[in-house]
Protein backbone atom coordinates (compact mmCIF):
# COMPACT_ATOMS: atom_id res chain seq x y z
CA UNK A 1 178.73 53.42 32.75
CA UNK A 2 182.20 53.07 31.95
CA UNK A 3 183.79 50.24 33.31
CA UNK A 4 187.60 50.42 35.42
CA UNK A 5 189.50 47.50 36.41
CA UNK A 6 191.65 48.13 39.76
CA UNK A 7 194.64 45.75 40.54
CA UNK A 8 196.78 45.87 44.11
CA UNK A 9 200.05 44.73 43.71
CA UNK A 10 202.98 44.30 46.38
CA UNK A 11 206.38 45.58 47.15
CA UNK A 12 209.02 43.43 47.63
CA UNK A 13 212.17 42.58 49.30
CA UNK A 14 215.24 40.57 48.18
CA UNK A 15 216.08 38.22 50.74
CA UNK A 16 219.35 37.39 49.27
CA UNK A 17 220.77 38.82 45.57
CA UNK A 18 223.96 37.66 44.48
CA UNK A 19 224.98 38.56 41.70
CA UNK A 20 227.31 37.18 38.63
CA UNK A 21 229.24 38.61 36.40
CA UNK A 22 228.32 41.21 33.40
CA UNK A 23 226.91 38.93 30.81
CA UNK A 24 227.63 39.60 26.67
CA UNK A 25 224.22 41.37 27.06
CA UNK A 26 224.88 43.65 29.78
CA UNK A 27 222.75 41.94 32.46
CA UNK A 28 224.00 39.67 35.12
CA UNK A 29 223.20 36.33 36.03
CA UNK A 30 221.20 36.25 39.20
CA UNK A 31 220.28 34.20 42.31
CA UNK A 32 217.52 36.46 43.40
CA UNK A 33 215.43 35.25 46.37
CA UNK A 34 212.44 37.48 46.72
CA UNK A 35 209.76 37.77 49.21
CA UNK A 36 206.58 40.39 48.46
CA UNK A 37 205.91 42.71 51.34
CA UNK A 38 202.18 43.94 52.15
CA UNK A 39 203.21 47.58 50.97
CA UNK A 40 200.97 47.92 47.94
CA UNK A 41 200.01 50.06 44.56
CA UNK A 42 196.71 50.03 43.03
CA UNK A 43 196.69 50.37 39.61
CA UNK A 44 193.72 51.62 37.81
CA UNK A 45 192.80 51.41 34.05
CA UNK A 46 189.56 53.07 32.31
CA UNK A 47 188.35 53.18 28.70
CA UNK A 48 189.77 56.93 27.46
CA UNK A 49 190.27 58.63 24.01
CA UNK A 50 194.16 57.78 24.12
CA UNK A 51 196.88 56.20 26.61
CA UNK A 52 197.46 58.82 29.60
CA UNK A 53 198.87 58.28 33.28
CA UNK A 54 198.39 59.67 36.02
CA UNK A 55 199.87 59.23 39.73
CA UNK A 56 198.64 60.07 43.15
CA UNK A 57 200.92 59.58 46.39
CA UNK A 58 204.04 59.85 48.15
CA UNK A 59 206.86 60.94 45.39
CA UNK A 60 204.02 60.77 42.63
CA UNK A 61 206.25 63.74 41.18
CA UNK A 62 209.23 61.70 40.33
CA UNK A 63 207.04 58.72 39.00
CA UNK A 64 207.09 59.25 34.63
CA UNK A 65 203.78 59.78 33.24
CA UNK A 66 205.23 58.93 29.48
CA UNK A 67 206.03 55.92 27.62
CA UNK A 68 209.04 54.81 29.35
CA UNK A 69 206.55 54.17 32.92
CA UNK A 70 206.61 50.45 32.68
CA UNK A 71 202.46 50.48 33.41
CA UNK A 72 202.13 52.30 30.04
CA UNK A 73 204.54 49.42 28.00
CA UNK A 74 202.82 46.69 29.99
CA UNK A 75 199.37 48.02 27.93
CA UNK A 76 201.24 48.86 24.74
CA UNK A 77 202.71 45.19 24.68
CA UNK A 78 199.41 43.57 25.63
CA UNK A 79 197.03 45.18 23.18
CA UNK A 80 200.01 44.63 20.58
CA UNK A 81 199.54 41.24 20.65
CA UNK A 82 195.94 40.92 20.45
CA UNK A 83 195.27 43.95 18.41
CA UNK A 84 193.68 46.03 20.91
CA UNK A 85 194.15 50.04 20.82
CA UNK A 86 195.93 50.80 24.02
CA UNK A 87 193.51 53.92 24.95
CA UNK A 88 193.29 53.60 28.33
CA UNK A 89 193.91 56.30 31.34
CA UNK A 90 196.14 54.35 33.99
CA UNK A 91 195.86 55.57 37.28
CA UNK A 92 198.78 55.00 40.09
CA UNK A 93 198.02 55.21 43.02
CA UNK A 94 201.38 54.56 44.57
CA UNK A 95 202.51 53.25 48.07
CA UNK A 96 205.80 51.45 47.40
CA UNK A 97 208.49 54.01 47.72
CA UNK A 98 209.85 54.90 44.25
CA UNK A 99 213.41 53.85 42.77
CA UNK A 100 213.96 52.27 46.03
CA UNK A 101 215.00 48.81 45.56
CA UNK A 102 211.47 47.61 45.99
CA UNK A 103 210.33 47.54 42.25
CA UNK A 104 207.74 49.81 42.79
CA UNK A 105 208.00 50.41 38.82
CA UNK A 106 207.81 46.85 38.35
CA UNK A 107 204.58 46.00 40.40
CA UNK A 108 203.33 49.14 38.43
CA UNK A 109 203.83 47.34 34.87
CA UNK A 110 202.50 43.50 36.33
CA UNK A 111 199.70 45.72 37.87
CA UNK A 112 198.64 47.87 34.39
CA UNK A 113 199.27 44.36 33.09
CA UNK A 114 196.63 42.21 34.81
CA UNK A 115 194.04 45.28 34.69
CA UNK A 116 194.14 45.58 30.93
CA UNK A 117 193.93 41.76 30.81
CA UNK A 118 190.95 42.14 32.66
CA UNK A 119 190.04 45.21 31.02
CA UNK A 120 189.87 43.79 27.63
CA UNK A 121 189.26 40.40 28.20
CA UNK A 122 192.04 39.05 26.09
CA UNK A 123 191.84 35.37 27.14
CA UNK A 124 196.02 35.63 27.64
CA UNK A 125 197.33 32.74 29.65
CA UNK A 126 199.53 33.21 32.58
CA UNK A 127 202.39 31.69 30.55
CA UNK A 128 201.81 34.51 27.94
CA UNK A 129 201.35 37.26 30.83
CA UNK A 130 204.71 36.36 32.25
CA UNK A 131 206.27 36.05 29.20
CA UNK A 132 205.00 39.62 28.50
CA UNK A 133 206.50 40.57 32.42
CA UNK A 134 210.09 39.35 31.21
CA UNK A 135 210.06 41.14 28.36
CA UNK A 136 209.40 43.97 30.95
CA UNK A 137 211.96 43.76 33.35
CA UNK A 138 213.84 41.99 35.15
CA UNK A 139 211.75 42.23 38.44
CA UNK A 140 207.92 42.18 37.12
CA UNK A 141 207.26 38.26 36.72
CA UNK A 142 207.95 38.39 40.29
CA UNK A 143 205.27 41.26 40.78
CA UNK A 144 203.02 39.27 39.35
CA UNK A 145 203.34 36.04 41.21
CA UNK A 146 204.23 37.31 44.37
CA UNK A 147 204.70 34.99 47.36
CA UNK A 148 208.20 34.27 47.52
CA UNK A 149 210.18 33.19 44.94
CA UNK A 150 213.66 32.52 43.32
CA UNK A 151 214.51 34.35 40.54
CA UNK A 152 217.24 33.40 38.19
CA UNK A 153 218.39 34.28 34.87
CA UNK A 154 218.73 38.04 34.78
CA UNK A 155 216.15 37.43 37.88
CA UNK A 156 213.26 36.70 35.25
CA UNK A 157 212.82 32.79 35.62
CA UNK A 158 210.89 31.97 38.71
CA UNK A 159 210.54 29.06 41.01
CA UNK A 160 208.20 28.64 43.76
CA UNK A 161 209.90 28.96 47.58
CA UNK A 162 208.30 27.46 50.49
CA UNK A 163 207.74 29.89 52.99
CA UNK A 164 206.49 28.49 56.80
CA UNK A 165 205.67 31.48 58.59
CA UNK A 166 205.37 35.44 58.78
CA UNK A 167 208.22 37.81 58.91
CA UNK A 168 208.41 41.60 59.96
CA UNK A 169 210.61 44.20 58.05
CA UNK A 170 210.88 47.38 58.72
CA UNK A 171 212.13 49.57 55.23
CA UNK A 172 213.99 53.24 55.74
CA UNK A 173 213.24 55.65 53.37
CA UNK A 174 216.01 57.59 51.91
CA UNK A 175 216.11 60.90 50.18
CA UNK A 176 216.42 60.49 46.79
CA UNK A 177 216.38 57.20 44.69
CA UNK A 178 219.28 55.49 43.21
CA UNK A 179 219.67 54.45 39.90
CA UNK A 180 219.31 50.57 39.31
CA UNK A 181 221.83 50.95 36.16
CA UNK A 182 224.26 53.05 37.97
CA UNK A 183 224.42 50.47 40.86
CA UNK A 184 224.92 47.73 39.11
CA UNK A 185 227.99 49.83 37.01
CA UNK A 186 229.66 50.21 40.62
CA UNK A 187 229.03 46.66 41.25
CA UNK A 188 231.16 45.82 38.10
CA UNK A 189 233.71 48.71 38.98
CA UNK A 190 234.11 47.11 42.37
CA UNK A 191 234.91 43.60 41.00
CA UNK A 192 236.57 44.84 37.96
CA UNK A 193 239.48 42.19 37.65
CA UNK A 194 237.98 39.56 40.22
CA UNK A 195 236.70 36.48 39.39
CA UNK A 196 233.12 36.93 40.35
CA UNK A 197 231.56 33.02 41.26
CA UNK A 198 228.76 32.03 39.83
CA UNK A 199 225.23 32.93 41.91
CA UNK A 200 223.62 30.11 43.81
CA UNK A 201 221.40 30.46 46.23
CA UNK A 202 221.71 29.93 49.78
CA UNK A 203 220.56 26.39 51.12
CA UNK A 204 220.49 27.70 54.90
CA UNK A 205 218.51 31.23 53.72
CA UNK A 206 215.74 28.98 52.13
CA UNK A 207 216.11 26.37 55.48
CA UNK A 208 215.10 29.18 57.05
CA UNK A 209 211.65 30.62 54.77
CA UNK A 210 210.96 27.03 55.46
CA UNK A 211 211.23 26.87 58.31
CA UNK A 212 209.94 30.13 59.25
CA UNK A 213 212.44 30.76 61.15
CA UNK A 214 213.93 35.12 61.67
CA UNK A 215 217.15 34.01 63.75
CA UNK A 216 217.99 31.81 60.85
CA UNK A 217 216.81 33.80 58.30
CA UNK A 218 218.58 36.84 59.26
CA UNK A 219 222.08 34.84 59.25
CA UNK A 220 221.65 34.28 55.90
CA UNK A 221 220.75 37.17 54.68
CA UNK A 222 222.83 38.68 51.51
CA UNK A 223 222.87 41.46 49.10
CA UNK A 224 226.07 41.68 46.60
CA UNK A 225 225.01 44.86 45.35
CA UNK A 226 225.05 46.02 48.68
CA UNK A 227 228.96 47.73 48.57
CA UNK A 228 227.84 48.93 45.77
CA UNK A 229 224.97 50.80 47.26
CA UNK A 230 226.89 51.98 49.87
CA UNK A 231 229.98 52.92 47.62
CA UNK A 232 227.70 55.54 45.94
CA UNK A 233 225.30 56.77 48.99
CA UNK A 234 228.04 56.14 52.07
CA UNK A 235 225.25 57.71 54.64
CA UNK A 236 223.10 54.11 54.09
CA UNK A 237 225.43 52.63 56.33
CA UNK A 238 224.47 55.03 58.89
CA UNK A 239 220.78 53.86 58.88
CA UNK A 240 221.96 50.30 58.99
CA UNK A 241 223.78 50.61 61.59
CA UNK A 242 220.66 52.64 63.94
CA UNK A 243 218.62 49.56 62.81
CA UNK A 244 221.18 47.51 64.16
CA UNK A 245 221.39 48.98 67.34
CA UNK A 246 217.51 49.26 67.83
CA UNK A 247 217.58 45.41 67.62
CA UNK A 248 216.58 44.55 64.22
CA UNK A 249 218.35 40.94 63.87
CA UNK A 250 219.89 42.10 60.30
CA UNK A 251 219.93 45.09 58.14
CA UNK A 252 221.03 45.05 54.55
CA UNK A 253 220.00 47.62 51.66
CA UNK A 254 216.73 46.58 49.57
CA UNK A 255 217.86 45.55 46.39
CA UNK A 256 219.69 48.48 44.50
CA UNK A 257 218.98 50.85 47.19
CA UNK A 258 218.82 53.69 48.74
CA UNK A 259 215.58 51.86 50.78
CA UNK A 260 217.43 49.67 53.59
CA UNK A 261 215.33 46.50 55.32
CA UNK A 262 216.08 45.49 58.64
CA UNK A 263 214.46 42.30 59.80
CA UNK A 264 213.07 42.07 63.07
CA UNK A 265 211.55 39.43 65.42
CA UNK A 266 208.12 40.06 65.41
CA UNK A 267 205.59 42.85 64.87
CA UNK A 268 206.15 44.84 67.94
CA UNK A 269 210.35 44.56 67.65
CA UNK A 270 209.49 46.37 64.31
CA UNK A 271 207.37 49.13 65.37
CA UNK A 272 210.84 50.12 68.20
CA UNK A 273 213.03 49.63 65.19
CA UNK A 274 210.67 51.82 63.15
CA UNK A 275 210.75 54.28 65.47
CA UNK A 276 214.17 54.47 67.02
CA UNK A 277 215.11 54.67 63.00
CA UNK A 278 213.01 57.35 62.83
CA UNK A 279 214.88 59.03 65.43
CA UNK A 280 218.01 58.58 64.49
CA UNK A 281 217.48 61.33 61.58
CA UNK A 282 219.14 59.00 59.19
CA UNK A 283 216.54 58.29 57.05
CA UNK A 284 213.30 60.39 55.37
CA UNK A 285 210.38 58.38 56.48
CA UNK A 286 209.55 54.08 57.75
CA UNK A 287 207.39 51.67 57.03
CA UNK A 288 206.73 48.46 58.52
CA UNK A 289 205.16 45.41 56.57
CA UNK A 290 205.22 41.61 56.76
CA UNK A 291 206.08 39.01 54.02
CA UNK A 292 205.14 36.97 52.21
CA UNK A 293 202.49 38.94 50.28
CA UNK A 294 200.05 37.70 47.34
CA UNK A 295 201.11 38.77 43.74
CA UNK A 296 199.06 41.68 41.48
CA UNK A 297 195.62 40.60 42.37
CA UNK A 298 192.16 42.13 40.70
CA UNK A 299 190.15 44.16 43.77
């Protein structure tokens, strides 16, 4: 019988990004505080002739089935290093919204990552897995661990946050993704001829994972790529703004956008914020889901 390996990975929401200047490389330092939502892929991999991928789920058409899908490099760069043949079919069955802001792409490559590990029984460590992740992107270490965590770096170096309770998030679904690249160009466009600080993170925004505490939380809050968001796709600030005034205690756009995340109170605040949002006609679809989440896990 031939054996599959399955691996559920989460979604994930940046609690605060701030962002740095354009580094000699092209990337920006980061101060990346990220929480994983329970909005989940499941990643598949099976013994096959050659690498394929397929996708199943919402927006499976504008997921790449090629080389360039991150699951498909995540196997290439594993079975590189240990000699393996990377013929495996990699199934996505996707959940996170794709290219928006959640690093559904990312949980896709710590996902095919973990499954081929398991698949072929490579012995890697998890400092050689998450070496592998950075090499990656920017985002997929923090697929892989999950939790919450701060990212800095280009986002890539992770340390452990302390998280004391639950907390609800609704996510908007706009038409159409935007372009992580492109976003971070109007970022730079924006503060073209400022002097951009340095990112830290916030001391009151982790207080308040700590603590467990939404009022807090959502007072500290941040996204510097967020003008930038807007600045490209102006009608986000029309969904923010119905979030707002369905009583979410913040809104801010996830990540790079165009998916917005209002934080709300507690599970039933969401569901009125879900559906007053839904409503309002400014976004395509919602979806509510809690944080923190566990990282890419074998099922």
């Amino acid at each position: 019988m031939t054996r599959s390996v399955t691996v559920r990975v989460p979604a994930k929401v940046n609690a605060q990004l701030a962002v740095g200047a354009p580094r000699p490389d092209g990337f920006h330092d980061l101060a990346n505080v990220f929480l994983a939502v329970g909005l989940y892929d499941e990643v598949t991999v099976t013994p096959a002739d050659a690498l394929s991928i397929t996708c199943s789920g919402p927006d499976a058409a504008q997921v790449p089935l090629d080389a360039t899908n991150l699951a498909a490099r995540a196997a290439i760069a594993l079975a590189a290093r240990h000699g393996i043949v990377p013929d495996v079919r990699i199934h996505i069955a996707k959940d996170i919204p794709v290219a928006g802001g959640m690093a559904g792409g990312s949980a896709d490559g710590a996902a095919a990552l973990l499954a081929c590990d398991a698949l072929w029984a490579t012995g890697a460590s998890r400092e050689e897995l998450l070496e592998i992740c950075a090499e990656l992107g920017s985002d997929v270490p923090f697929s892989l661990v999950g939790g919450a965590a701060l990212g800095t770096g280009r986002g890539e170096r992770l340390t452990t946050v302390e998280v004391g309770g639950t907390f609800h998030w609704v996510f908007a679904v706009a038409d159409g993704g935007l372009s992580t690249p492109a976003v971070y160009g109007e970022f730079d466009r924006l503060t073209a001829g400022e002097d951009v600080p340095e990112p830290a993170v916030s001391p009151a925004l982790l207080d308040a994972l700590r603590k467990g505490d939404a009022t807090a939380l959502a007072d500290a809050l941040g996204n510097d790529l967020q003008a930038a968001a807007l600045s490209l796709r102006p009608s986000l600030a029309d969904t923010l703004a119905a979030g707002t005034a369905a009583g979410a205690l913040a809104a801010l756009v996830s990540g790079s956008g165009p998916t917005t995340a209002f934080l709300t109170a507690d599970e039933e605040s969401a569901r009125k914020v879900s559906d007053a949002l839904l409503a309002s006609g400014t976004c395509r679809n919602t979806r509510v889901a809690a944080s923190p989440a566990p990282g890419a896990t074998v099922v």
